[in-house]
C-alpha atoms as a PDB file:
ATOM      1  CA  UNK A   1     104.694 -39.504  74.778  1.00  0.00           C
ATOM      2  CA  UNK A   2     102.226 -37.237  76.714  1.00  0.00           C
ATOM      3  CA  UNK A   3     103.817 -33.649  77.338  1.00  0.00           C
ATOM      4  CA  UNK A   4     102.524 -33.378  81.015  1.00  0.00           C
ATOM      5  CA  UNK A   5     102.061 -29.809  82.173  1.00  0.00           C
ATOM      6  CA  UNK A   6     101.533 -30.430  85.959  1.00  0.00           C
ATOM      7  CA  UNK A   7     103.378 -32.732  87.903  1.00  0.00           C
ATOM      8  CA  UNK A   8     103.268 -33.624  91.639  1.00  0.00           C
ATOM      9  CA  UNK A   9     104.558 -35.930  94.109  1.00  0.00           C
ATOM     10  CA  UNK A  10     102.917 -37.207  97.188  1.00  0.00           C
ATOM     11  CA  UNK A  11     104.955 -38.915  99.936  1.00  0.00           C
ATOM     12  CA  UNK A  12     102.899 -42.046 101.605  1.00  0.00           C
ATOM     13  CA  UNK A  13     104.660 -43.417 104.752  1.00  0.00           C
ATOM     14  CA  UNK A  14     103.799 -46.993 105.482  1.00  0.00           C
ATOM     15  CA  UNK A  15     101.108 -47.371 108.470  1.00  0.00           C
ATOM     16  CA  UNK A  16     100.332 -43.745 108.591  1.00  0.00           C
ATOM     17  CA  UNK A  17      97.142 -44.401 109.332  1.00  0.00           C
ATOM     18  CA  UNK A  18      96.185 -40.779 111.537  1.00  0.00           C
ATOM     19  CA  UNK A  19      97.134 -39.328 108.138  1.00  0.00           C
ATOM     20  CA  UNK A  20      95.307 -41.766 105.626  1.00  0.00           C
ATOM     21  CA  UNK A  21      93.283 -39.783 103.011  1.00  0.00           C
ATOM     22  CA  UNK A  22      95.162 -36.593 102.805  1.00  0.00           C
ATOM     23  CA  UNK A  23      97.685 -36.788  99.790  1.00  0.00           C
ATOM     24  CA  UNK A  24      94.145 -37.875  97.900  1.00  0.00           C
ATOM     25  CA  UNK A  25      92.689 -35.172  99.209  1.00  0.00           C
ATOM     26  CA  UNK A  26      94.688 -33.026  98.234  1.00  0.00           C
ATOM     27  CA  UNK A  27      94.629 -34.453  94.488  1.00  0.00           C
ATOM     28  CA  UNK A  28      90.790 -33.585  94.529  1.00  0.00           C
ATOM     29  CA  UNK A  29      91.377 -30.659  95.821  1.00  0.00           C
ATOM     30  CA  UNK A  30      93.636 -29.586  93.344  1.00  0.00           C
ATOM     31  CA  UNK A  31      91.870 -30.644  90.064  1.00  0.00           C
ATOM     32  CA  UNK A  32      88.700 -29.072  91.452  1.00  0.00           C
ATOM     33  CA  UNK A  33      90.184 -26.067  91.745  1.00  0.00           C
ATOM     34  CA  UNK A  34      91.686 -26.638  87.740  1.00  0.00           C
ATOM     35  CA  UNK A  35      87.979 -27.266  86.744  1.00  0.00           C
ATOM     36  CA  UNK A  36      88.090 -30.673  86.364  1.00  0.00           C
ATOM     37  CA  UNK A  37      84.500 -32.334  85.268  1.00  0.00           C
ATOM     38  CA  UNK A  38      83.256 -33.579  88.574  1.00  0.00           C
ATOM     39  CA  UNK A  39      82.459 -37.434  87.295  1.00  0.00           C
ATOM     40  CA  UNK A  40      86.107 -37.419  86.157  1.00  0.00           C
ATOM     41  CA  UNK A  41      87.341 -35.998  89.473  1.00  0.00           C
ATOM     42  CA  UNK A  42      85.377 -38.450  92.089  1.00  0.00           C
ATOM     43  CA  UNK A  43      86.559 -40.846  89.492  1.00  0.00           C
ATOM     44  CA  UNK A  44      90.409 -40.168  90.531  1.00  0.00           C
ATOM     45  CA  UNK A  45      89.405 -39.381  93.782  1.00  0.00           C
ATOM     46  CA  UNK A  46      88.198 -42.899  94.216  1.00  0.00           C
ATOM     47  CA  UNK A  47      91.157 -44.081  92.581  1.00  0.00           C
ATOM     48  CA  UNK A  48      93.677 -42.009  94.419  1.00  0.00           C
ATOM     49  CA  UNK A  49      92.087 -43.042  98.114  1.00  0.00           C
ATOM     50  CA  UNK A  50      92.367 -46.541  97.228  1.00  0.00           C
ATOM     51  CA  UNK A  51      95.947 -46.440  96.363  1.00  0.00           C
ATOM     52  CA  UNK A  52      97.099 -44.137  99.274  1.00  0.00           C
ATOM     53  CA  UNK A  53      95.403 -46.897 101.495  1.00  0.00           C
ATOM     54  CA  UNK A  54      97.137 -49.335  99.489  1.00  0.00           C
ATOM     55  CA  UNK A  55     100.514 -47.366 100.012  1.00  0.00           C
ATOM     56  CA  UNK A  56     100.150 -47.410 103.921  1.00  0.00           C
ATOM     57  CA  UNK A  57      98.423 -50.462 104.536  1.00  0.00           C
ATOM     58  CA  UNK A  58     100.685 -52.981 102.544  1.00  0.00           C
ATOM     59  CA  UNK A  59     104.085 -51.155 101.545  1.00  0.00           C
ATOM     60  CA  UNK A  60     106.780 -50.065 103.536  1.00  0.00           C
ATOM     61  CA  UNK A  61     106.127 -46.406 101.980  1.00  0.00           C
ATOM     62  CA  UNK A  62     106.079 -44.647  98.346  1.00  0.00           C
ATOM     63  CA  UNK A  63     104.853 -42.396  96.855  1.00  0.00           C
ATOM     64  CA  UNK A  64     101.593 -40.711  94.396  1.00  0.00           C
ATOM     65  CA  UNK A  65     102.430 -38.924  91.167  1.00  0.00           C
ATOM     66  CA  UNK A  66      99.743 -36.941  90.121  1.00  0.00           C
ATOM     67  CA  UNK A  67     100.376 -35.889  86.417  1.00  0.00           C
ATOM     68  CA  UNK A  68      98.135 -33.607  84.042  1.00  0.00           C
ATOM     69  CA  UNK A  69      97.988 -32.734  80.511  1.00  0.00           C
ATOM     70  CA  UNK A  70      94.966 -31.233  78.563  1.00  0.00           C
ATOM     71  CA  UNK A  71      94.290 -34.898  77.168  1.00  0.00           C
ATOM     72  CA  UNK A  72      94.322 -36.788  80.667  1.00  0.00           C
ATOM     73  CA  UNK A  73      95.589 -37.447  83.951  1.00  0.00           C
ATOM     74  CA  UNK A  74      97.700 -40.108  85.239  1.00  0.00           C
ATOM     75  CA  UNK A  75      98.374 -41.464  88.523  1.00  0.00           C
ATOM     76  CA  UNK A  76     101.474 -43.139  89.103  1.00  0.00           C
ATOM     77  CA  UNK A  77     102.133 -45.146  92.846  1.00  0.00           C
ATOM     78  CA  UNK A  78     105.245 -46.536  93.637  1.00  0.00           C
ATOM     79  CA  UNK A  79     105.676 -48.233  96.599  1.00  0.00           C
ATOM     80  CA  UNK A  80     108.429 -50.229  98.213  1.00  0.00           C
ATOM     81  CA  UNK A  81     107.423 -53.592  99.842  1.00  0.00           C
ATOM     82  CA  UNK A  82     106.675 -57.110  99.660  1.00  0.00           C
ATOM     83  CA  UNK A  83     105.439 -57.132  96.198  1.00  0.00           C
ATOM     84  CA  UNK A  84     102.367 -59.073  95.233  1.00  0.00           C
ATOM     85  CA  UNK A  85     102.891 -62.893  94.974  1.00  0.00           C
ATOM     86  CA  UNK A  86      99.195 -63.235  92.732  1.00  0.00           C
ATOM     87  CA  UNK A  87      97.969 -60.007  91.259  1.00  0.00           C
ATOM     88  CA  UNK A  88      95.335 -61.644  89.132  1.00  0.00           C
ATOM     89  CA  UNK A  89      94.114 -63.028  92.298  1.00  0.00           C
ATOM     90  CA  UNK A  90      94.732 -59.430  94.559  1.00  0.00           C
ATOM     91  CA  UNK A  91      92.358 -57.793  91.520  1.00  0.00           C
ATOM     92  CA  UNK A  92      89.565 -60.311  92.938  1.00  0.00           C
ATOM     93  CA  UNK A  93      87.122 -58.253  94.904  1.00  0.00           C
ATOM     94  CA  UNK A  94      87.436 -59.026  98.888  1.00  0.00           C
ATOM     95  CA  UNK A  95      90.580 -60.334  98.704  1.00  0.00           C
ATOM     96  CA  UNK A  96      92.917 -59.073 100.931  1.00  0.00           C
ATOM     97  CA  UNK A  97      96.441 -59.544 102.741  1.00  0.00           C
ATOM     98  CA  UNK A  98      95.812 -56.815 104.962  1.00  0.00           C
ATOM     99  CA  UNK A  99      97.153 -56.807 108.605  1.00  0.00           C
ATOM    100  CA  UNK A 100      94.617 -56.578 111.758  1.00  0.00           C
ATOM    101  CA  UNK A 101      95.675 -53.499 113.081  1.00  0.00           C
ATOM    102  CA  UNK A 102      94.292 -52.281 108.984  1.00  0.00           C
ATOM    103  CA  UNK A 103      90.830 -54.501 109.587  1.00  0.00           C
ATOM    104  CA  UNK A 104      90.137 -53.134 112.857  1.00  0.00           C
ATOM    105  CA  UNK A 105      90.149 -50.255 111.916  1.00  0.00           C
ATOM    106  CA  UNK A 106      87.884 -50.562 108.812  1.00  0.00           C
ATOM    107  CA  UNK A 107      90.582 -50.803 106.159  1.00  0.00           C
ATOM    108  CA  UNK A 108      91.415 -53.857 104.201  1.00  0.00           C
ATOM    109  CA  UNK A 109      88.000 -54.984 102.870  1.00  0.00           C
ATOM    110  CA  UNK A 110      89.999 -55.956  99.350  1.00  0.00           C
ATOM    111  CA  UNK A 111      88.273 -53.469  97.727  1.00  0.00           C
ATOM    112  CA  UNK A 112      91.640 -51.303  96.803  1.00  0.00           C
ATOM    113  CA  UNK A 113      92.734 -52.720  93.469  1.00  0.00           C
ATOM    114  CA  UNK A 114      89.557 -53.466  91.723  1.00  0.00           C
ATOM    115  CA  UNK A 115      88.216 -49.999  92.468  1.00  0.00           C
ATOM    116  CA  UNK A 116      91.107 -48.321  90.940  1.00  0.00           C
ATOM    117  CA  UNK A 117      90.650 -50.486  87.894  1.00  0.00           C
ATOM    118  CA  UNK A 118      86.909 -49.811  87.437  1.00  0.00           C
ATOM    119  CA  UNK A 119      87.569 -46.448  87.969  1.00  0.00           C
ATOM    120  CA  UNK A 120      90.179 -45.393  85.565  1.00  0.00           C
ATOM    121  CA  UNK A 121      90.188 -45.598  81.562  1.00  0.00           C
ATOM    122  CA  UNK A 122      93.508 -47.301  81.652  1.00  0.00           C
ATOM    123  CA  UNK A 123      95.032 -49.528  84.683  1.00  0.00           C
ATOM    124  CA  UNK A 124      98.556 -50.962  84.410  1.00  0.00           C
ATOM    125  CA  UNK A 125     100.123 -52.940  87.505  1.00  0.00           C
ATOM    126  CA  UNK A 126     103.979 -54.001  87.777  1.00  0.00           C
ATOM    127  CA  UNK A 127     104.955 -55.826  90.821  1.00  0.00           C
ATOM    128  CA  UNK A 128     108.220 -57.521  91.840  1.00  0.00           C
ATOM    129  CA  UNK A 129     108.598 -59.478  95.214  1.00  0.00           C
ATOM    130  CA  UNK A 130     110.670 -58.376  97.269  1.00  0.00           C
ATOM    131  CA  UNK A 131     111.376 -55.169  95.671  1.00  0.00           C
ATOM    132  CA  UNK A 132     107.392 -53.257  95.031  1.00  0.00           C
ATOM    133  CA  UNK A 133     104.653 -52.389  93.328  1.00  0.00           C
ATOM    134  CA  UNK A 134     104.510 -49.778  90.199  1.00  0.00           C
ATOM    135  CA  UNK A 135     100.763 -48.876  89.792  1.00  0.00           C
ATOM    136  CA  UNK A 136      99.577 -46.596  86.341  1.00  0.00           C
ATOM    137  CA  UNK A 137      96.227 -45.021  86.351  1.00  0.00           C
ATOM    138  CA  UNK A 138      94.712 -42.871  83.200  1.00  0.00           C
ATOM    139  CA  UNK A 139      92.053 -40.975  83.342  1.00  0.00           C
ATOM    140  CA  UNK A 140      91.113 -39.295  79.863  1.00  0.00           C
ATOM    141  CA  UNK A 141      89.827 -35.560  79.771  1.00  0.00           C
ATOM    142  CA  UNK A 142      87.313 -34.792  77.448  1.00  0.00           C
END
């Protein structure tokens, strides 16, 4: 079990999209200002954009845990919504469920899930319909 010495939550609200990009912002922010090896931190940055988007696009709201340790750090979304009916098919790049209002205005291109798996060292997904998504990112330090 990882002894994690930072831990912090990030509310996403569902269709926030005026607001889209800031709890990962904030994530960059923060490591950057820890010293965290920039390929590592566009890495999560990457990672942590794509989920927020997933987060407001698709879910009826969750939330972003950003955890630390000297070994790694882990990003942890939870979400409650619909759930995902075919994840091997949502990790397929331009698929995508997303609604208009999210196309029109340049979201949705079905790029979210397999950039957060190319980006991080370890990618876990748990999804239950009609209840949410669990997402588990690693990103090893060093």
């Amino acid at each position: 079990m990882q002894d994690y010495t930072m831990v912090d939550v990030y509310d996403v609200k569902a269709l926030a999209y005026a607001t889209a990009g800031d709890a990962s912002a904030t994530i960059k922010r923060k490591l950057k200002q820890l010293g965290v090896d920039s390929a590592i931190l566009r890495r999560v940055a990457v990672a942590s954009y794509e989920a927020e988007l997933n987060l407001i696009i698709h879910s009826r709201g969750g939330s972003i845990t950003l955890q630390m340790s000297p070994q790694e750090i882990r990003l942890l979304t939870r979400d409650v919504g619909p759930g995902i009916p075919d994840i091997e098919k949502a990790l397929q790049e331009g698929y995508s469920t997303a609604n208009e209002e999210a196309r029109n205005m340049g979201f949705g291109a079905g790029m979210g899930l397999p950039n957060m798996k190319r980006n991080a060292d370890a990618f876990q997904i748990q999804s239950e319909l009609g209840a949410g998504t669990q997402i588990e990112m690693r990103f090893r330090l060093g």
